[in-house]
C-alpha atoms as a PDB file:
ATOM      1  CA  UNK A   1      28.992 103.305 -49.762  1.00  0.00           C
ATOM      2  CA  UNK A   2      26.365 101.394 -47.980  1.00  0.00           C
ATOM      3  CA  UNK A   3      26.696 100.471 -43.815  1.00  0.00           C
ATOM      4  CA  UNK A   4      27.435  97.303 -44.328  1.00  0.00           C
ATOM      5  CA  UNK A   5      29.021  94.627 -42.404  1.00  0.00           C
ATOM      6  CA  UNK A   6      30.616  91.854 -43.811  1.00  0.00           C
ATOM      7  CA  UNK A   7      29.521  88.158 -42.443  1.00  0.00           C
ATOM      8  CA  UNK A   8      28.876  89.835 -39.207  1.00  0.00           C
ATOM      9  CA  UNK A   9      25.116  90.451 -37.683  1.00  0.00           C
ATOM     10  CA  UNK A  10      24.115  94.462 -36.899  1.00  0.00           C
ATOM     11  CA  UNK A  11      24.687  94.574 -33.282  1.00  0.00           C
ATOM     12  CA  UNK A  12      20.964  95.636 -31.642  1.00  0.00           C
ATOM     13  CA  UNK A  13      20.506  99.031 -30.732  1.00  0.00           C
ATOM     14  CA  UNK A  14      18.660  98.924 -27.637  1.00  0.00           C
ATOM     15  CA  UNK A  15      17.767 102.428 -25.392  1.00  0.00           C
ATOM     16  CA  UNK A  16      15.874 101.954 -22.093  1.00  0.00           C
ATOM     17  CA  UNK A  17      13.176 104.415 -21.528  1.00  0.00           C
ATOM     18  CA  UNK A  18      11.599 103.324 -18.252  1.00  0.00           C
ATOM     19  CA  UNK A  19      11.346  99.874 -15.938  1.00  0.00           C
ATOM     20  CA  UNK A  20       9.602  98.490 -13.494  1.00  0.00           C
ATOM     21  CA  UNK A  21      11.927  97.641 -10.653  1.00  0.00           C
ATOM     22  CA  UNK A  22       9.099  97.398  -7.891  1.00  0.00           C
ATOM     23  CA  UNK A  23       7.898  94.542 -10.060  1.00  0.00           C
ATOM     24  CA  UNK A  24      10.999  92.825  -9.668  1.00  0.00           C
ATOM     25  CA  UNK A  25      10.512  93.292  -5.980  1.00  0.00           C
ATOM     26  CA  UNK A  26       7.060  92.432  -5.394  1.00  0.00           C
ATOM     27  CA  UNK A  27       7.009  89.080  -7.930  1.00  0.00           C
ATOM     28  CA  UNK A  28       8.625  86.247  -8.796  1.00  0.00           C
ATOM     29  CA  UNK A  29       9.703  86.571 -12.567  1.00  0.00           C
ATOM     30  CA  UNK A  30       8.478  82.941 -14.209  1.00  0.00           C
ATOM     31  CA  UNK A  31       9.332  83.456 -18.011  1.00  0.00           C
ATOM     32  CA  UNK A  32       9.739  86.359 -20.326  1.00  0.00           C
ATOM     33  CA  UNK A  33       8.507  87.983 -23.666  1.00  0.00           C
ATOM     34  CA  UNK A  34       9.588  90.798 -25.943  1.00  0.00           C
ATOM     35  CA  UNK A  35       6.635  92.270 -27.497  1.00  0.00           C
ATOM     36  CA  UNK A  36       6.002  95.309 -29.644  1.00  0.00           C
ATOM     37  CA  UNK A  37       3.408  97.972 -29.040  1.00  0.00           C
ATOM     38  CA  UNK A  38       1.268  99.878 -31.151  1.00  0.00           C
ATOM     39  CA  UNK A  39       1.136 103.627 -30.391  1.00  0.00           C
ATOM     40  CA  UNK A  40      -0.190 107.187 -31.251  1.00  0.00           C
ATOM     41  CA  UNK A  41       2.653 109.400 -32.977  1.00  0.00           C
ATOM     42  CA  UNK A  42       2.313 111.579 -29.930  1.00  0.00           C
ATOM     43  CA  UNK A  43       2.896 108.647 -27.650  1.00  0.00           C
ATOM     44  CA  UNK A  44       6.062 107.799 -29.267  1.00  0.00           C
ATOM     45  CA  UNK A  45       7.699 111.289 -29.018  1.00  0.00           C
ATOM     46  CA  UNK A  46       6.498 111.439 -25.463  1.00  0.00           C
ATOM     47  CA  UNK A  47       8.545 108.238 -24.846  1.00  0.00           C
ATOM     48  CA  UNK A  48      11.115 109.387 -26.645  1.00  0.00           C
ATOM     49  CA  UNK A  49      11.149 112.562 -23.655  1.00  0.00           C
ATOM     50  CA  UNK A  50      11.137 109.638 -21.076  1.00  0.00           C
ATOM     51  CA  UNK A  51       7.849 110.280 -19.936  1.00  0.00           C
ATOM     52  CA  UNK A  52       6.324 106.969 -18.596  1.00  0.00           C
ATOM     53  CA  UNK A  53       5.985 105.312 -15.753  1.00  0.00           C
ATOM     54  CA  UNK A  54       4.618 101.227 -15.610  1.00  0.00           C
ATOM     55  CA  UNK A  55       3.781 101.628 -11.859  1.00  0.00           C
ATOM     56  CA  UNK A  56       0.508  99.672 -11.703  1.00  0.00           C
ATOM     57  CA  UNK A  57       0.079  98.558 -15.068  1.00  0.00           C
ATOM     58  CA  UNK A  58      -0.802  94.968 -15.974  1.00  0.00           C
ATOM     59  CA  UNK A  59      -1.363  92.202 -19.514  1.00  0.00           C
ATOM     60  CA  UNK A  60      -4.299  91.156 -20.395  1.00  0.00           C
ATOM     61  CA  UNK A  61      -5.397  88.893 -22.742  1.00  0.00           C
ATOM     62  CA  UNK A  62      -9.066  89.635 -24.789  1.00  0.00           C
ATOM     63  CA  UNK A  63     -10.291  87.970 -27.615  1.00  0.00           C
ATOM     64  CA  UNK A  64      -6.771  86.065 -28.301  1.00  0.00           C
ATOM     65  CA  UNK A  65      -5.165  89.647 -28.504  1.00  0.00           C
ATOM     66  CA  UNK A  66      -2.913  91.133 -25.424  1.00  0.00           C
ATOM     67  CA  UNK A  67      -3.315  94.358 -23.827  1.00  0.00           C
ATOM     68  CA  UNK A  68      -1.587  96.544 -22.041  1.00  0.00           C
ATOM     69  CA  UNK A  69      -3.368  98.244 -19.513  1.00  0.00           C
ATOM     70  CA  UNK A  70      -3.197 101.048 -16.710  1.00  0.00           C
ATOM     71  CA  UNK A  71       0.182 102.176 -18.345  1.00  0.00           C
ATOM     72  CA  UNK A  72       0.902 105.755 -18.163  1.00  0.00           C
ATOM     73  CA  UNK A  73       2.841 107.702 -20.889  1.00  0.00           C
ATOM     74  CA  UNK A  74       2.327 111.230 -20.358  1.00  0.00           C
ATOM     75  CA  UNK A  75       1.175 113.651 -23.090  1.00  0.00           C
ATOM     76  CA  UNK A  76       3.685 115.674 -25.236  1.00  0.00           C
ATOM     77  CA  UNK A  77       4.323 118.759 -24.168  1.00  0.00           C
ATOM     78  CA  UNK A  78       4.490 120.632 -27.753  1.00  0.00           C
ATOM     79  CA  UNK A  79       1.243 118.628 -28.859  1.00  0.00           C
ATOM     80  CA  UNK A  80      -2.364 120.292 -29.019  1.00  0.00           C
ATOM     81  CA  UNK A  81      -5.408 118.539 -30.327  1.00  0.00           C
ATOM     82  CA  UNK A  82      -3.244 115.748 -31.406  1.00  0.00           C
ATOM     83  CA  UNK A  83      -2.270 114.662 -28.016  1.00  0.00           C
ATOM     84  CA  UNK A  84      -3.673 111.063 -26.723  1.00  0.00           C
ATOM     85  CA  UNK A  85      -4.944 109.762 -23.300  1.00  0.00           C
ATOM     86  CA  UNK A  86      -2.526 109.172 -20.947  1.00  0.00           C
ATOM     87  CA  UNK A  87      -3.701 105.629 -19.386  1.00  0.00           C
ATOM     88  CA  UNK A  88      -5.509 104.288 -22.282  1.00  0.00           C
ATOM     89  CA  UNK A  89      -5.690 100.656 -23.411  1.00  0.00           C
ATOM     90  CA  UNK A  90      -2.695  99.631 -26.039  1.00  0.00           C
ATOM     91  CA  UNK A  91      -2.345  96.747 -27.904  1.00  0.00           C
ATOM     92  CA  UNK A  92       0.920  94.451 -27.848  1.00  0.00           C
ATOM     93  CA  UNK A  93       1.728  92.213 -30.919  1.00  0.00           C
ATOM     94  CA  UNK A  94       3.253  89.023 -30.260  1.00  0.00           C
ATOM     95  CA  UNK A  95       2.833  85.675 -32.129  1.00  0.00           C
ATOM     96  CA  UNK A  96      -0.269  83.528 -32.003  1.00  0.00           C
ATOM     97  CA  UNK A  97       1.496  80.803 -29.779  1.00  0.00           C
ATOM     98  CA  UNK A  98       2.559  83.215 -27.626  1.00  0.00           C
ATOM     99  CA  UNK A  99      -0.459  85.071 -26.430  1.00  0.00           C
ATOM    100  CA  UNK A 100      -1.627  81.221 -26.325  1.00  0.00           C
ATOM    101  CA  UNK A 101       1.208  80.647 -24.019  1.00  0.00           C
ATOM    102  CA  UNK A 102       0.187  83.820 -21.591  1.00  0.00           C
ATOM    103  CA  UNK A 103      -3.147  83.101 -21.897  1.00  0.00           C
ATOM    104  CA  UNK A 104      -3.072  79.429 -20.479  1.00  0.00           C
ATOM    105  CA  UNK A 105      -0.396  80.538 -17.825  1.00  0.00           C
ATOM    106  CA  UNK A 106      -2.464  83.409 -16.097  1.00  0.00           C
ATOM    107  CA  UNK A 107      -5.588  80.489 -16.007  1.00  0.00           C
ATOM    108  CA  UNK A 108      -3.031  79.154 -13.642  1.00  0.00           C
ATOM    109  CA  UNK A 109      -3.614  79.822  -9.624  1.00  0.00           C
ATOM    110  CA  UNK A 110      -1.650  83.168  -9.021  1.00  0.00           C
ATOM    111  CA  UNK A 111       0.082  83.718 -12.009  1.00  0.00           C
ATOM    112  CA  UNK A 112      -0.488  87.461 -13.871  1.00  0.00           C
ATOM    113  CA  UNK A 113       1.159  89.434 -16.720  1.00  0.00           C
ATOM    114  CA  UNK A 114       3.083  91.842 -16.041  1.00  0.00           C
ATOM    115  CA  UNK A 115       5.106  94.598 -17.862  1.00  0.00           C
ATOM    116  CA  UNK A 116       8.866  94.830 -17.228  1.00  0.00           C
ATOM    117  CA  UNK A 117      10.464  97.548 -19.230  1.00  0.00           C
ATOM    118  CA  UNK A 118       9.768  99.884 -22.087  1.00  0.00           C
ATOM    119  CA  UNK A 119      12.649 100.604 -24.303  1.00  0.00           C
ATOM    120  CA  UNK A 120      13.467 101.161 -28.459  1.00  0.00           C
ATOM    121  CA  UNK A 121      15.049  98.274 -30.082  1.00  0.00           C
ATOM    122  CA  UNK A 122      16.213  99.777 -33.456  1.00  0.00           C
ATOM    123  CA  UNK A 123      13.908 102.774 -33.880  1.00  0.00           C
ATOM    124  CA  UNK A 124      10.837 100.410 -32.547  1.00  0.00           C
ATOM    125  CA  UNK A 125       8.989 100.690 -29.079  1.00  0.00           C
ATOM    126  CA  UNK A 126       8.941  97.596 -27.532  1.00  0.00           C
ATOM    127  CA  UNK A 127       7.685  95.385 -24.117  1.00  0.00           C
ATOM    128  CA  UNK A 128       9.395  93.253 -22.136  1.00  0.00           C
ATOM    129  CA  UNK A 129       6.999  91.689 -20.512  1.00  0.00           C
ATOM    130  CA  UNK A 130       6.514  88.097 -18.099  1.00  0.00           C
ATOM    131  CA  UNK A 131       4.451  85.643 -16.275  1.00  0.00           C
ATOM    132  CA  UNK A 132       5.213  86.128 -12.841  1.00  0.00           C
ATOM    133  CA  UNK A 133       3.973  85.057  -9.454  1.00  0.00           C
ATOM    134  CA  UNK A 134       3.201  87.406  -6.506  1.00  0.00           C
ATOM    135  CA  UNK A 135       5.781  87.033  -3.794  1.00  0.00           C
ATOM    136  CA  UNK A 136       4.859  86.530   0.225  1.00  0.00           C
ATOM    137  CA  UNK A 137       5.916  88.818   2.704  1.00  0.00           C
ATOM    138  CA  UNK A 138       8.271  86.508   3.761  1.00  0.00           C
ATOM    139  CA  UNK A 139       9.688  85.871   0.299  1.00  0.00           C
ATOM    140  CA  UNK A 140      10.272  89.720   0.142  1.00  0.00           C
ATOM    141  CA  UNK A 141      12.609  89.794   3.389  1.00  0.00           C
ATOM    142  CA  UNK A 142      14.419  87.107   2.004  1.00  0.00           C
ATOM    143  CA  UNK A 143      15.145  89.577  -1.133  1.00  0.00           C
ATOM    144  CA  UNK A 144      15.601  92.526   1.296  1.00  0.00           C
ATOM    145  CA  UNK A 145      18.266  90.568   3.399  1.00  0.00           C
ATOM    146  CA  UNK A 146      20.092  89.308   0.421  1.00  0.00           C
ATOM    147  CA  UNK A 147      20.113  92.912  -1.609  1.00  0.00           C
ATOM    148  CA  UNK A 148      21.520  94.174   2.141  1.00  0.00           C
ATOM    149  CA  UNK A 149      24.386  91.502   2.065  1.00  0.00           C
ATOM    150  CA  UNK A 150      25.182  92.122  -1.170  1.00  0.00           C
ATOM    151  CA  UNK A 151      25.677  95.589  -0.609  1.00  0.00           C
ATOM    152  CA  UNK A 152      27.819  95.006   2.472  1.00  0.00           C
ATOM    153  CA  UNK A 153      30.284  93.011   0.197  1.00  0.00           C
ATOM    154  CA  UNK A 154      30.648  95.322  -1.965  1.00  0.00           C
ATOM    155  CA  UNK A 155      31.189  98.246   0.150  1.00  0.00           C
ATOM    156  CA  UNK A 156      34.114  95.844   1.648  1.00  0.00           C
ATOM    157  CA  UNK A 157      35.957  94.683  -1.175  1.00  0.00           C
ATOM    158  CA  UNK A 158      35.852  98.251  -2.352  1.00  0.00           C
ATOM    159  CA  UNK A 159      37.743  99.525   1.268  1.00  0.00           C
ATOM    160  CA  UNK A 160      34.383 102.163   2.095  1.00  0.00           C
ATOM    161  CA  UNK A 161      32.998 101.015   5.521  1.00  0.00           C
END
């Protein structure tokens, strides 16, 4: 018999691979986008392995197409000739109105593209991705201080001091 579920939606299969919590702490997140990603079979199996990092990477939009650039996903290990470039340009697919949408919103006075996470959403490789706006130094205390509180809270409704 067939997986099926009756009147019910399949519940999304998502598995995290690798995120960019510096991001998080260096901008302000303004709106966000799931995209996919179109890789080299050796990419994919590297990903699979965990082997990525978003560190420095950016969005850019060319020729009404989006691009993800400066992300590194290491080369497979059991690959030879077959293996890709570690840093090299990839492309993201989104909808029309959507790369519209980044497009106009980076033309904006400090606003940039940035990648968020990398994870598989039912077998695919996918983006998350967002407009966000670089944060002062000031802004970034205010995030240090707050994390710190947080912390203490927890440490004292758990009875650890």
């Amino acid at each position: 018999m067939a997986d099926k579920q009756s009147g019910k939606e399949k519940k999304d299969s998502i598995k995290p691979i690798v995120s960019n919590r510096r991001a998080r702490f260096e901008f302000t997140i303004l709106q966000k986008f799931e995209a996919g990603i179109v890789l080299q079979g050796t990419e994919v199996k590297a990903l699979r392995e965990g082997d990525a990092n978003l560190m420095d990477s950016f969005v850019r939009v060319m020729n009404d197409e989006a691009f993800l650039l400066n992300a590194h996903i290491g080369e497979y290990k059991m690959g030879s000739w077959t293996n890709h470039e570690p840093k090299r340009k990839r492309k993201l697919l989104l909808h029309r109105h959507e790369i519209h949408r980044l497009d106009t919103s980076t033309g904006e006075k400090g606003l940039t593209i940035i990648p968020l996470a990398i994870y598989f959403k039912n077998g695919l490789a996918k983006v998350e991705i967002a407009t966000a706006k670089g944060k002062k130094l000031y802004d970034k205390r205010e995030t240090m201080k707050k994390r710190d509180a947080e912390r203490d809270i927890r440490r004292s409704m758990s009875g650890r001091e």
